[in-house]
Protein backbone atom coordinates (compact mmCIF):
# COMPACT_ATOMS: atom_id res chain seq x y z
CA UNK A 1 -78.82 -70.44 18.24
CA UNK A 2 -79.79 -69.20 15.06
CA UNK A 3 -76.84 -67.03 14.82
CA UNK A 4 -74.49 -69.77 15.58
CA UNK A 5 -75.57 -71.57 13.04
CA UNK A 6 -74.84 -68.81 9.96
CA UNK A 7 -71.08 -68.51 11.65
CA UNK A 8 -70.68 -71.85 12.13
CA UNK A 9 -72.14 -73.26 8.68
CA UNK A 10 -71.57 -70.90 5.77
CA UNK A 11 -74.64 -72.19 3.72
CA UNK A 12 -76.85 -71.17 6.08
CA UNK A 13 -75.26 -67.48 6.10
CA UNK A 14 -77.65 -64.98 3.95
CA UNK A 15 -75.60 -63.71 0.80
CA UNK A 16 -75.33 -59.80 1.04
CA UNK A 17 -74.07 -58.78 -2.55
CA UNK A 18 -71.29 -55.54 -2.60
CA UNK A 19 -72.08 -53.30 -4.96
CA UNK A 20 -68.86 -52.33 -7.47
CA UNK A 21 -67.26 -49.12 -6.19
CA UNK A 22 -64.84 -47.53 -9.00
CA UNK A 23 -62.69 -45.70 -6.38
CA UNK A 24 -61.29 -48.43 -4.37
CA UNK A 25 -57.77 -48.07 -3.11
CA UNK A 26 -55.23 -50.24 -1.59
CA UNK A 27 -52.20 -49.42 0.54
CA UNK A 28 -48.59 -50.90 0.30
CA UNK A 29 -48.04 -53.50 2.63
CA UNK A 30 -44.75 -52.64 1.77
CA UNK A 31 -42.97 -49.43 1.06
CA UNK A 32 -40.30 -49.40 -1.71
CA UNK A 33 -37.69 -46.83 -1.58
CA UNK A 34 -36.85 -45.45 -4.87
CA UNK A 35 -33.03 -45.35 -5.86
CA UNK A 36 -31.81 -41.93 -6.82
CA UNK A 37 -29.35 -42.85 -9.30
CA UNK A 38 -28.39 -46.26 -10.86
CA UNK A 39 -24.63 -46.16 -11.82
CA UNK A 40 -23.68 -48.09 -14.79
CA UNK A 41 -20.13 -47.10 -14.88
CA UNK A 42 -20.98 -45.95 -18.57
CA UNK A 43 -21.69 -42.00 -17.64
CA UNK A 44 -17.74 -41.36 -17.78
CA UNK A 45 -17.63 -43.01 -21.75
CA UNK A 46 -18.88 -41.88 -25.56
CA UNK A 47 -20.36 -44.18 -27.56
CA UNK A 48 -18.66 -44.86 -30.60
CA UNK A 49 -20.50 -47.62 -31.99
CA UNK A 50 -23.91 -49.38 -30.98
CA UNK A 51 -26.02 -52.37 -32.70
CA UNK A 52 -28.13 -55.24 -31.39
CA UNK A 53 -26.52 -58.48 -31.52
CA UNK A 54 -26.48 -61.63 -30.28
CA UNK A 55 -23.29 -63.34 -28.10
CA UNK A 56 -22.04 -66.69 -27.71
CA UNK A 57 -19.09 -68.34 -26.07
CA UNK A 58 -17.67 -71.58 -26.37
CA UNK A 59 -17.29 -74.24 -24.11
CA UNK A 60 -14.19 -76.24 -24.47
CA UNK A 61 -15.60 -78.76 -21.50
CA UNK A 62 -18.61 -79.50 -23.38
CA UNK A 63 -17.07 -78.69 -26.77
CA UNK A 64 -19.99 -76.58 -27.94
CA UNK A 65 -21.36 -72.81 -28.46
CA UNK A 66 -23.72 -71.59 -25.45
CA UNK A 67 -25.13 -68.23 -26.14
CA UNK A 68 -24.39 -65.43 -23.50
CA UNK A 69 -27.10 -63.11 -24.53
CA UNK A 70 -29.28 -60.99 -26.72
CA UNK A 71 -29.08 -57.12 -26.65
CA UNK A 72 -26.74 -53.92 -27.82
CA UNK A 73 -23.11 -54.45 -28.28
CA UNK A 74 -21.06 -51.12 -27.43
CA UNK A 75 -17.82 -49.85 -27.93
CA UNK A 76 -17.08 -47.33 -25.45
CA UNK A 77 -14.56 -44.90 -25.00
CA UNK A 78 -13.47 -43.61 -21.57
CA UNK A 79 -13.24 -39.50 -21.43
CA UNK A 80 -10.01 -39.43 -19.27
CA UNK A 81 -7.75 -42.23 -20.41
CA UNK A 82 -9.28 -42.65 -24.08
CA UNK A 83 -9.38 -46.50 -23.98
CA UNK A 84 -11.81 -48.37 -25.85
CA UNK A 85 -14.15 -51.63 -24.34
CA UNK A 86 -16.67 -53.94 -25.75
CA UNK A 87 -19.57 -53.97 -23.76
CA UNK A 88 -22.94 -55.66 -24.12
CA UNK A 89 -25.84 -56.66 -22.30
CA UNK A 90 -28.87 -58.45 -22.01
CA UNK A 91 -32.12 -57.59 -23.35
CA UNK A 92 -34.27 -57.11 -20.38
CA UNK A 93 -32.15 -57.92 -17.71
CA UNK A 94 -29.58 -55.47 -18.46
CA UNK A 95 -26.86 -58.04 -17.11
CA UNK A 96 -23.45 -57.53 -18.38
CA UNK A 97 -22.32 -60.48 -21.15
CA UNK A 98 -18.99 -59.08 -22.66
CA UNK A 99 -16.99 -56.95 -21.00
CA UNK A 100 -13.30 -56.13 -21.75
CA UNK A 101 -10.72 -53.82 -23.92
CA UNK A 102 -10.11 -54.31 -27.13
CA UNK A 103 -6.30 -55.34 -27.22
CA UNK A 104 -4.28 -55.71 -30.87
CA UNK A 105 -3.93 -59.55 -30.12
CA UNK A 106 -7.83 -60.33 -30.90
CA UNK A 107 -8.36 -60.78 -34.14
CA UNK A 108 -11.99 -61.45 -35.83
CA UNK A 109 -12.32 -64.51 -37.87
CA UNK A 110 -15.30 -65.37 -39.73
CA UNK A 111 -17.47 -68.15 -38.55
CA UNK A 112 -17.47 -71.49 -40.38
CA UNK A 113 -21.18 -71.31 -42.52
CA UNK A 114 -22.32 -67.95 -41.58
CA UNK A 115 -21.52 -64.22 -43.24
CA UNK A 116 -22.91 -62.59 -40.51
CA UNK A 117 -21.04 -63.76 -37.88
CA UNK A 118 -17.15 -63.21 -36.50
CA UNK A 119 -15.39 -64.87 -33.94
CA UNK A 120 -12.41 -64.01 -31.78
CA UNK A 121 -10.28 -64.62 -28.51
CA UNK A 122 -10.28 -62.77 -25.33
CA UNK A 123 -7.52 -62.65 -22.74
CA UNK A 124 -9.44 -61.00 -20.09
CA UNK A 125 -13.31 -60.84 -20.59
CA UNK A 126 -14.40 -59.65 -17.19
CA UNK A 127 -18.28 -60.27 -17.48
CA UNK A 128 -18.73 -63.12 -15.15
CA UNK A 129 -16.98 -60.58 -12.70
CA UNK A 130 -13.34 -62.07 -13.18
CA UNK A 131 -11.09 -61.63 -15.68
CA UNK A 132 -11.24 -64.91 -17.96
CA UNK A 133 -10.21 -66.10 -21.31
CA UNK A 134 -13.02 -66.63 -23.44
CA UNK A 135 -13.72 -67.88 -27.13
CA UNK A 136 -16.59 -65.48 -28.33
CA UNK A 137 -18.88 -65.50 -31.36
CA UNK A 138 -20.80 -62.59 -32.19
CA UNK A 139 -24.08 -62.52 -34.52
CA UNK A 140 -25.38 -60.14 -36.15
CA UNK A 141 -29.27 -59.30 -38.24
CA UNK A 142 -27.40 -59.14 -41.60
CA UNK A 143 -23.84 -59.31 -43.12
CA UNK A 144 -24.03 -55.55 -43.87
CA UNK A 145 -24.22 -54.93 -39.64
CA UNK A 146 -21.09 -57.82 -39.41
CA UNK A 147 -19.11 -55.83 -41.98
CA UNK A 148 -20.07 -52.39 -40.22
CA UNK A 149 -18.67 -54.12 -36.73
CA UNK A 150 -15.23 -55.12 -38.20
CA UNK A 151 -14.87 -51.77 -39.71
CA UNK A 152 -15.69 -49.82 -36.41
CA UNK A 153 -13.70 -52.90 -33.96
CA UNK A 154 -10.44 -52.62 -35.79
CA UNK A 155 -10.19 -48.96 -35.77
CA UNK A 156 -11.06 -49.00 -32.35
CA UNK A 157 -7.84 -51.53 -31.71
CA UNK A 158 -5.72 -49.70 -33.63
CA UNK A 159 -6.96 -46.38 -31.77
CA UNK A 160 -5.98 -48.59 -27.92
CA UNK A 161 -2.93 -49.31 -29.56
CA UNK A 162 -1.65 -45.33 -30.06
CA UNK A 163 -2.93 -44.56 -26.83
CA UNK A 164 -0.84 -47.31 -25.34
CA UNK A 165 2.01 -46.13 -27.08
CA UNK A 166 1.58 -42.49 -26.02
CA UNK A 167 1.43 -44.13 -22.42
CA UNK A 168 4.20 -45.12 -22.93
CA UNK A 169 5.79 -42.59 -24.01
CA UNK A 170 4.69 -39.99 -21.29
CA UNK A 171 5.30 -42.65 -18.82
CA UNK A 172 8.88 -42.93 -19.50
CA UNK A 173 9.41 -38.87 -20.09
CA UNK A 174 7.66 -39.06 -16.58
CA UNK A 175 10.47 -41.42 -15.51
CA UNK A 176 13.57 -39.08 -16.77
CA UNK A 177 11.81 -36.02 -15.19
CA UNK A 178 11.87 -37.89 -11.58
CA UNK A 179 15.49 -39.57 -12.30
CA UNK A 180 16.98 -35.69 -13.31
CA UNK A 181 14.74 -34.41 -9.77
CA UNK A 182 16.51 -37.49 -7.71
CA UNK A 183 20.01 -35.88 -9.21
CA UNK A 184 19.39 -32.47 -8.29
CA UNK A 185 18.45 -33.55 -4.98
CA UNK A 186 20.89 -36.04 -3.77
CA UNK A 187 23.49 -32.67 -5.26
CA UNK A 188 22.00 -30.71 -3.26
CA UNK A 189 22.12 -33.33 -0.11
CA UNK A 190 25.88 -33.98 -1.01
CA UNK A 191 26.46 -30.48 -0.91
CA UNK A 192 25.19 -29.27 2.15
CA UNK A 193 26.93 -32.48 3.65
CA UNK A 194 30.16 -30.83 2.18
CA UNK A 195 29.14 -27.33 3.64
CA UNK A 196 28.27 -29.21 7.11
CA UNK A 197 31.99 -30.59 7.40
């Protein structure tokens, strides 16, 4: 009865004290299984220009700025294809907040009350995951880092804008090599047709 009593009311139960042991050791409930490689999409582009900045987009429904994010602002430049992106993301999180090519058609303005700041148009940012067209602002520490940003942005533009061009131009030497193939053959078809009759 005695015993029933210590189970059944705690405050009659006799305090045993645990003495500290330093090598105590849990297990995992549950087992985590390490990733071998996180793909960023990056790994195939140099960087030509990095600095810590902070991003903000305007909301014409609300009529305001909302900031995007906090964190390095990139241009990148693909290996293969040689085109140039803006790309920046969060401090911490690592979540995309810009994302797209820089086109001729954006031009950087400078923000109303600030030296450090620039502001310019996108046709196609594609960091919500969609391509959308988005007012951005982008701030920097100082107007030395701004200044260093429009130097490096618009030679990057002008850069898209001669690869485009040679594009272009191998595209439609590309073209007149298939047209002068698509001759020879349909002479050759036209010719055997001949041979045939």
């Amino acid at each position: 009865m005695a015993d029933d009593d210590k189970t059944q009311n705690p405050e009659n139960a006799v305090e045993e004290e645990v003495e500290p042991s330093p090598d105590v050791h849990f297990e995992a409930v549950v087992k985590l299984d390490q990733l071998e490689e996180i793909k960023t999409f990056e790994e195939d582009e140099d960087v030509l220009f990095k600095m810590r900045a902070k991003l903000f987009r305007f909301d014409k429904g609300g009529n305001e700025w909302k900031e995007r994010g906090t964190g390095d602002v990139k241009l990148l430049q693909h290996k293969e294809n040689k085109k140039i992106r803006l790309l920046m993301r969060r401090d911490k999180t690592l979540k995309i907040c810009a994302n797209h090519y820089l086109t001729q058609a954006m031009q950087l303005q400078a923000n109303v009350g600030s030296d450090r700041s620039w502001v310019y148009s996108v046709a196609a940012d594609f960091a919500e995951g969609e391509a959308r067209a988005e007012t951005l602002a982008i701030r920097f520490a100082n107007t030395e880092n701004a200044e260093k940003f429009k130097e490096k942005f618009i030679e990057c533009q002008k850069l898209n804008a001669e690869n485009e061009k040679k594009e272009e131009a191998a595209g439609n030497s590309e073209k007149k090599e298939e047209k002068k193939e698509e001759k020879k053959e349909e002479a050759a078809a036209a010719k055997d047709e001949e041979e045939d009759l």
